[in-house]
C-alpha atoms as a PDB file:
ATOM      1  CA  UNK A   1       0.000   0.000   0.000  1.00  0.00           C
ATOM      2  CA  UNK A   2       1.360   3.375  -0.464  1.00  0.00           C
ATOM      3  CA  UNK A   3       1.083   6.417   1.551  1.00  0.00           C
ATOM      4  CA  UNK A   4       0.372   9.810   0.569  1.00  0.00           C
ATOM      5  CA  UNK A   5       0.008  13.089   2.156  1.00  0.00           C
ATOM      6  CA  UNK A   6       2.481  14.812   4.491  1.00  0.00           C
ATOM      7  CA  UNK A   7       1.565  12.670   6.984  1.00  0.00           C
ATOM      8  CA  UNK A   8       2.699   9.700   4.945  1.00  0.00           C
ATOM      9  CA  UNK A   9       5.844  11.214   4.188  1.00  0.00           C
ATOM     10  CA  UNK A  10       6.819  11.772   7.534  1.00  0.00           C
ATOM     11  CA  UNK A  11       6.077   8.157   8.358  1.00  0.00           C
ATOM     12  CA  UNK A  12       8.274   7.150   5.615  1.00  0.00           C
ATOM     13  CA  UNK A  13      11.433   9.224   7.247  1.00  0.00           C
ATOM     14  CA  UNK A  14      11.037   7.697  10.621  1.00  0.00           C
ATOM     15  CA  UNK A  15      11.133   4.023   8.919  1.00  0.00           C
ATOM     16  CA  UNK A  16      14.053   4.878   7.135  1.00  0.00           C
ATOM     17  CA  UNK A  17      15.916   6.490  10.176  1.00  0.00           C
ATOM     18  CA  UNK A  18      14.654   3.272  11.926  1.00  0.00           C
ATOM     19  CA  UNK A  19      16.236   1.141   9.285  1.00  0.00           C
ATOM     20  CA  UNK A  20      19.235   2.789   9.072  1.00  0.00           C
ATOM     21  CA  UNK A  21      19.541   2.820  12.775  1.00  0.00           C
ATOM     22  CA  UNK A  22      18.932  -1.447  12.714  1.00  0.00           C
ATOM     23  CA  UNK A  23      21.561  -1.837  10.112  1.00  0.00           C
ATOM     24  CA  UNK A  24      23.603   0.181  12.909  1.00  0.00           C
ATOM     25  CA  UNK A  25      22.645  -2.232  15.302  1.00  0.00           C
ATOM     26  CA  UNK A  26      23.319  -5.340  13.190  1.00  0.00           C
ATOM     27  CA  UNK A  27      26.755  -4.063  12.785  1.00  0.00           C
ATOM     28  CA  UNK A  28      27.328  -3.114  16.677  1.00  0.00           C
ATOM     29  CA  UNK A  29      26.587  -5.732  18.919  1.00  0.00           C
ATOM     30  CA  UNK A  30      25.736  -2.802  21.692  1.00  0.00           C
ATOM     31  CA  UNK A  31      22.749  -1.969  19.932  1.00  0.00           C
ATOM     32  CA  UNK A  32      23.938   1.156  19.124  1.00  0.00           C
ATOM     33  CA  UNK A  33      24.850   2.476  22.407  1.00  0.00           C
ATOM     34  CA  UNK A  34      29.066   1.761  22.116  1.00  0.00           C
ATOM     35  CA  UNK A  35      30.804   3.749  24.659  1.00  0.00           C
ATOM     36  CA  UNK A  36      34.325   3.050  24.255  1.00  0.00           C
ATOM     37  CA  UNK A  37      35.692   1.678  28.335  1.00  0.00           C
ATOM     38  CA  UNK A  38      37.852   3.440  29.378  1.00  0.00           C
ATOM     39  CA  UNK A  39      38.609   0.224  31.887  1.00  0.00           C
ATOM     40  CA  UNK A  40      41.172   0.911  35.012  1.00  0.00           C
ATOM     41  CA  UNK A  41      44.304   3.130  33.998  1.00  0.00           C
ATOM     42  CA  UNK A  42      47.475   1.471  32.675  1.00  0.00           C
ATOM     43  CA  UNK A  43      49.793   1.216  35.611  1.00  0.00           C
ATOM     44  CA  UNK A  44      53.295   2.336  33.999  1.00  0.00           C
ATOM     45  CA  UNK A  45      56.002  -0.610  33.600  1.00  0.00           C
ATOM     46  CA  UNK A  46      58.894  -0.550  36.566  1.00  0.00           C
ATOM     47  CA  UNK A  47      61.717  -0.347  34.496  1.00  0.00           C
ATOM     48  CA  UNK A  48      64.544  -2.417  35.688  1.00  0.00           C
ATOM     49  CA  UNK A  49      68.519  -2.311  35.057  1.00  0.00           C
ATOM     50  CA  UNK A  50      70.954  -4.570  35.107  1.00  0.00           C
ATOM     51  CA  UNK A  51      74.525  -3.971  37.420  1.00  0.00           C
ATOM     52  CA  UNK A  52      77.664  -6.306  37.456  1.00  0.00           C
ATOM     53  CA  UNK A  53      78.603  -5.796  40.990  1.00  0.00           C
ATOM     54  CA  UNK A  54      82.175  -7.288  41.715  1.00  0.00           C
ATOM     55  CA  UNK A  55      84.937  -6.868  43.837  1.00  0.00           C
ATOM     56  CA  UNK A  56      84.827  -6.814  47.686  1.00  0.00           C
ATOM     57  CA  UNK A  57      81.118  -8.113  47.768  1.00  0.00           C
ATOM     58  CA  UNK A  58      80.005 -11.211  49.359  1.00  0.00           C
ATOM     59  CA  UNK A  59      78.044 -12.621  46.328  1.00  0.00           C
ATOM     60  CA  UNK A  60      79.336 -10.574  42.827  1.00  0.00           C
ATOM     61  CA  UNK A  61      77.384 -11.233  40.044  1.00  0.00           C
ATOM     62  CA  UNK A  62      74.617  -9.661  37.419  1.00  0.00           C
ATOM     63  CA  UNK A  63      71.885  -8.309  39.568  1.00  0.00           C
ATOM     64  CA  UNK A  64      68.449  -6.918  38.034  1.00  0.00           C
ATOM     65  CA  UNK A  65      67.528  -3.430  40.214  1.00  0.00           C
ATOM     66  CA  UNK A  66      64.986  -1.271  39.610  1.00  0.00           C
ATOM     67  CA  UNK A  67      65.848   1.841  37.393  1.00  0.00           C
ATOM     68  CA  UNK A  68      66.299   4.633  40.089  1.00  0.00           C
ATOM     69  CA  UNK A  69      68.590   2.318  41.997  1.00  0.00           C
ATOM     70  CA  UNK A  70      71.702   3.900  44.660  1.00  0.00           C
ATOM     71  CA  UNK A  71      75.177   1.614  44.702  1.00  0.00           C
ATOM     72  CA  UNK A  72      73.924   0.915  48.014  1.00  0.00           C
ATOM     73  CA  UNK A  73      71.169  -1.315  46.699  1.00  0.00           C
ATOM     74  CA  UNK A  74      73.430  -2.782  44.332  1.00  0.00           C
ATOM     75  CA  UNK A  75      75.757  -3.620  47.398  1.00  0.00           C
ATOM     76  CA  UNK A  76      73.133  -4.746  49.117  1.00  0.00           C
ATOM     77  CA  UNK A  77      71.612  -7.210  46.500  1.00  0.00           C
ATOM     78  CA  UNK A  78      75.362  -8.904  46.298  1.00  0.00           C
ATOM     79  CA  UNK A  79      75.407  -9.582  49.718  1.00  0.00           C
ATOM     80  CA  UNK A  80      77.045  -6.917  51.205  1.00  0.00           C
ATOM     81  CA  UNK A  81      80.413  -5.669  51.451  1.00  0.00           C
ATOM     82  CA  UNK A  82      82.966  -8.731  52.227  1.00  0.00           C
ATOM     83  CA  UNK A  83      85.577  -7.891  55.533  1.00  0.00           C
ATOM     84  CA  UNK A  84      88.326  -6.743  53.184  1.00  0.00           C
ATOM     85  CA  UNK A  85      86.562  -4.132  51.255  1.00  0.00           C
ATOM     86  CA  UNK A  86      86.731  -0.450  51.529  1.00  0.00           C
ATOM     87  CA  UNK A  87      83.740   0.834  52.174  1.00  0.00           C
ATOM     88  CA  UNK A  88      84.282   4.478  52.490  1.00  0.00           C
ATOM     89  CA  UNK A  89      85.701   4.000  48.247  1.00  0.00           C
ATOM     90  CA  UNK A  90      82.638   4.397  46.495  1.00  0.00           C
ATOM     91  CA  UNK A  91      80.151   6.827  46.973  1.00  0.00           C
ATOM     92  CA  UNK A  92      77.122   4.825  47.932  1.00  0.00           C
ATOM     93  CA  UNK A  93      74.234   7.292  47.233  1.00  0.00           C
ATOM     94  CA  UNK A  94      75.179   7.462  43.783  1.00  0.00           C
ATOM     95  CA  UNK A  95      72.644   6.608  40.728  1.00  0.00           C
ATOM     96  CA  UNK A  96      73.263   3.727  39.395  1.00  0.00           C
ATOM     97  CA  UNK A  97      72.588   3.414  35.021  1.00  0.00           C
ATOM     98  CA  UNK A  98      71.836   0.024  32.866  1.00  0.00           C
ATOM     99  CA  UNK A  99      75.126  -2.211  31.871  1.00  0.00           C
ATOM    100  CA  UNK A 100      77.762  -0.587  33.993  1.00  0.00           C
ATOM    101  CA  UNK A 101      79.871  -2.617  36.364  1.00  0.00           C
ATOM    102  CA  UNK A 102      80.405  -1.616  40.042  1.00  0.00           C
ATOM    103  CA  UNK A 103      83.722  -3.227  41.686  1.00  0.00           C
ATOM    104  CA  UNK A 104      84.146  -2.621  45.163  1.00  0.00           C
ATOM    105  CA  UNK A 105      87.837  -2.373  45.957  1.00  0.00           C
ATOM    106  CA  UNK A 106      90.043  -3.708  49.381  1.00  0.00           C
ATOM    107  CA  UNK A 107      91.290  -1.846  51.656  1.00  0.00           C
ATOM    108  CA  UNK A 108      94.553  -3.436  50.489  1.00  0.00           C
ATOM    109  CA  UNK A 109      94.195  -2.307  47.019  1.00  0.00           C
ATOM    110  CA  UNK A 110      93.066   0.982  47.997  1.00  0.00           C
ATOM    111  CA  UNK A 111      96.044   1.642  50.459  1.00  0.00           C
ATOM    112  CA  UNK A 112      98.485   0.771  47.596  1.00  0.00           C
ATOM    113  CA  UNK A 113      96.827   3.757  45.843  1.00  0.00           C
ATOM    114  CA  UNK A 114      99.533   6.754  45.106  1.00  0.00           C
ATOM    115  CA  UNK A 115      98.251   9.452  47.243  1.00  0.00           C
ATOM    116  CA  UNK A 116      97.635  11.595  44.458  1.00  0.00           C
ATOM    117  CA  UNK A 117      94.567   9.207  43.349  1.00  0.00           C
ATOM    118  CA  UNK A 118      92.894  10.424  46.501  1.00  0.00           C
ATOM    119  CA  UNK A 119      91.110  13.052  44.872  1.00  0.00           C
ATOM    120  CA  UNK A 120      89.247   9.969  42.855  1.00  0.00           C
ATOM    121  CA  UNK A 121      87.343   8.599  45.983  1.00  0.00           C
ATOM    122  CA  UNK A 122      84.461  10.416  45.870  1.00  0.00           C
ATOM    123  CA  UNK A 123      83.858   9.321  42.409  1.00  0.00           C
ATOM    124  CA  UNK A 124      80.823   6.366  42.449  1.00  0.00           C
ATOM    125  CA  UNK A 125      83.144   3.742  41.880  1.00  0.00           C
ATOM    126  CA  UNK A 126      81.188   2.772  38.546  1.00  0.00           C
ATOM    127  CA  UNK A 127      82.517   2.413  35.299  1.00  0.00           C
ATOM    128  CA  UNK A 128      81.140   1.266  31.695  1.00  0.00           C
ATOM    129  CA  UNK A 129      81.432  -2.133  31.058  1.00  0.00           C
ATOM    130  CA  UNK A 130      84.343  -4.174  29.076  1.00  0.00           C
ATOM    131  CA  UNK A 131      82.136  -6.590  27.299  1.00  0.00           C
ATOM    132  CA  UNK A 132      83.439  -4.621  23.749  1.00  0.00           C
ATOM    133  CA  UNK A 133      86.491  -2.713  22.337  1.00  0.00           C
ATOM    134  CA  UNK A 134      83.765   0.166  22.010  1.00  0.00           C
ATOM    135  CA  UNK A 135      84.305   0.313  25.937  1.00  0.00           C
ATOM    136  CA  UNK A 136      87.412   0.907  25.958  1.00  0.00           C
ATOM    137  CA  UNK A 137      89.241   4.023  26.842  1.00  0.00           C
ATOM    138  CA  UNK A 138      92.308   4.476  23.977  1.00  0.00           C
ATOM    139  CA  UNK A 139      95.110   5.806  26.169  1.00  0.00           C
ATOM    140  CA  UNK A 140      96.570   7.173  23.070  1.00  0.00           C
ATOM    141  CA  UNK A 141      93.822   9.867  22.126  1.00  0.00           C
ATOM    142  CA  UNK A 142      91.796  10.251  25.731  1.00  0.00           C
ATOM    143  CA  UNK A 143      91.268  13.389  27.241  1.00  0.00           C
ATOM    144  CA  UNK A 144      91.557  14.031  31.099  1.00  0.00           C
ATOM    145  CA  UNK A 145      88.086  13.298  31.919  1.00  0.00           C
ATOM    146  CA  UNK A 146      87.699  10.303  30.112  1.00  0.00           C
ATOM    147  CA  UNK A 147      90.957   9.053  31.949  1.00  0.00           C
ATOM    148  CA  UNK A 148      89.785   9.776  35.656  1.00  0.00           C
ATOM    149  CA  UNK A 149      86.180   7.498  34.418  1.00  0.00           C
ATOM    150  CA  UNK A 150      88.963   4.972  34.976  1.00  0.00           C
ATOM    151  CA  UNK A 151      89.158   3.347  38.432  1.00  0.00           C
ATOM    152  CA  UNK A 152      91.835   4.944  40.676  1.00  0.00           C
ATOM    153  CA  UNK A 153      92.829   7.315  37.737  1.00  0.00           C
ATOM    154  CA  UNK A 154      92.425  10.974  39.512  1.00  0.00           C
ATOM    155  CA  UNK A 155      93.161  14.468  38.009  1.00  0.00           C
ATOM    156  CA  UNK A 156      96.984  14.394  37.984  1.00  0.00           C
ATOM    157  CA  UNK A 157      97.808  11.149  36.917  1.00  0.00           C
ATOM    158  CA  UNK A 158      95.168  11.817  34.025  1.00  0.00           C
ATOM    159  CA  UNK A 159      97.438  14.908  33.199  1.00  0.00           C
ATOM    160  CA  UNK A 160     100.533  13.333  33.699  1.00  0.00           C
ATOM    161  CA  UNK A 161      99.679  10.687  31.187  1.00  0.00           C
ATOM    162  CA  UNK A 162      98.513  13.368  29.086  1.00  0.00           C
ATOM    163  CA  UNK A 163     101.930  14.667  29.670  1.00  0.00           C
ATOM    164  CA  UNK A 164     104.088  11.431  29.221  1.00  0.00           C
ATOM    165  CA  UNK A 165     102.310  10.754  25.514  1.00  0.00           C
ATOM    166  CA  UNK A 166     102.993  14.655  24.695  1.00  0.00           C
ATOM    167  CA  UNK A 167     106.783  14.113  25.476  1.00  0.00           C
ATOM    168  CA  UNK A 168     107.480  10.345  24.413  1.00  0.00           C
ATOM    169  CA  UNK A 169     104.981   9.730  21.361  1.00  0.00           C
ATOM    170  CA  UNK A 170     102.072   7.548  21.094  1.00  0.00           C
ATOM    171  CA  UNK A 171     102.001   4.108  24.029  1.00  0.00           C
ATOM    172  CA  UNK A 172     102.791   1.224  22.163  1.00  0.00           C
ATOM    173  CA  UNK A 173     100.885  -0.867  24.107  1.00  0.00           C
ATOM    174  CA  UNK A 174      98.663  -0.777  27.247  1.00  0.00           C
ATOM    175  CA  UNK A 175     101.690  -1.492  29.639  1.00  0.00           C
ATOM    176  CA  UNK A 176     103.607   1.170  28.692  1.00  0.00           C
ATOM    177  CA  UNK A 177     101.506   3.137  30.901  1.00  0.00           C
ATOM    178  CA  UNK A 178     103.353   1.688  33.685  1.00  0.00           C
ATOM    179  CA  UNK A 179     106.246   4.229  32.463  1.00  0.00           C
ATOM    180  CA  UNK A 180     103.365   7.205  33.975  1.00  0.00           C
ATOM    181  CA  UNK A 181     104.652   8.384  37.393  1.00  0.00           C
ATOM    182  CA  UNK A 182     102.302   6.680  40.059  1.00  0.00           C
ATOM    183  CA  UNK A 183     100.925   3.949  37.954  1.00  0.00           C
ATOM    184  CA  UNK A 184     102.466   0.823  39.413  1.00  0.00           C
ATOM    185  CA  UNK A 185     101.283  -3.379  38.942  1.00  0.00           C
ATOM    186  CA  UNK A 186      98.052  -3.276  40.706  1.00  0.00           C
ATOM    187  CA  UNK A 187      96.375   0.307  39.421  1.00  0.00           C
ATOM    188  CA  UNK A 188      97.491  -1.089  36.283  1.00  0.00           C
ATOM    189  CA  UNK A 189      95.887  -4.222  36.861  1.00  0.00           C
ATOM    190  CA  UNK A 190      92.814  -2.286  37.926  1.00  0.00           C
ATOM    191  CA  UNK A 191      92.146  -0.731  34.638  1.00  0.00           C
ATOM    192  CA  UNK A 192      94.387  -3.246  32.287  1.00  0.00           C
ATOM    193  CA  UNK A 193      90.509  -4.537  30.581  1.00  0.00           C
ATOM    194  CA  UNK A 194      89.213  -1.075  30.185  1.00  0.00           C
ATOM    195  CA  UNK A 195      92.007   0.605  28.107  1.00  0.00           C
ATOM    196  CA  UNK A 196      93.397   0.498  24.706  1.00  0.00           C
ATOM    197  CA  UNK A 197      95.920   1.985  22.515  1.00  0.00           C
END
């Protein structure tokens, strides 16, 4: 049957909005009504790091700390500082940052120190890590402050290596360092892995 009049014309819009508003429906299974959920907010990922703690520790090892980690807590998760170590060394509130390693040294080893590496005690105690030749510090071309990121390398000896490579030529290899005043066996064995030339 068809309708006429404005009356029938009016009746055929609200069918058609009705129809349209079914095919709607067929395609959301809300009926129409989809409110996105918002749900419970996203809780943000703990980031974690990981620290190679060695030296004077009871337990070295890779340890996995949470990302706004102190060297205590990297102390801490190694066991603790063993009977020989130093513990006034390393500065313990310092940040710790993803790959280093964090050697804790003896109070023997420390003692043996030239007094001039003094200066380099309040430094964290945490240097990059050796697991590449990227690492490594090229004794030939380093500047002072890339020196004293090596362990028990302080201000002055940094210059005076600067100094020795400035009056002799280029080290020929990483012993030769051991020519520097105040670099003897075991500062030298201290930061042997972490240089080049």
């Amino acid at each position: 049957m068809v309708l006429t009049g404005s009356s029938g014309q009016e009746l055929l819009e609200v069918n058609a909005d009705e129809s349209a508003q079914g095919a709607d429906s067929e395609n959301d299974p809300g009926g129409g009504d989809f409110t996105e959920d918002a749900g419970a907010p996203v809780e943000p990922e703990d980031k974690s790091i990981f620290v190679y703690v060695c030296g004077a520790v009871n337990s070295p090892g890779v340890y996995e700390l949470e990302e706004d980690s102190r060297v205590t807590d990297a102390v801490e998760a190694a066991g603790g500082f063993s009977e020989d170590a130093d513990r006034d060394y390393v500065n313990l509130a310092a940040l710790l940052a993803d790959g280093i390693r964090l050697k804790i040294p003896t109070s023997e080893e420390t003692s043996m120190q030239d007094l001039s590496e003094l200066e380099s005690f309040d430094k964290p105690g945490v240097d990059a890590g050796t697991g590449g030749s990227d690492n490594l510090i090229n004794i030939n071309s380093a500047s002072v402050s890339e020196l004293t990121a090596l362990p028990g390398i302080g201000q002055s000896t940094a210059e005076k290596i600067i100094k020795y490579r400035d009056e002799h030529g280029r080290f020929k290899s990483k012993e030769d360092i051991m020519n520097v005043s105040g670099i003897k066996d075991k500062l030298f064995s201290r930061i042997c892995d972490q240089i080049t030339v």
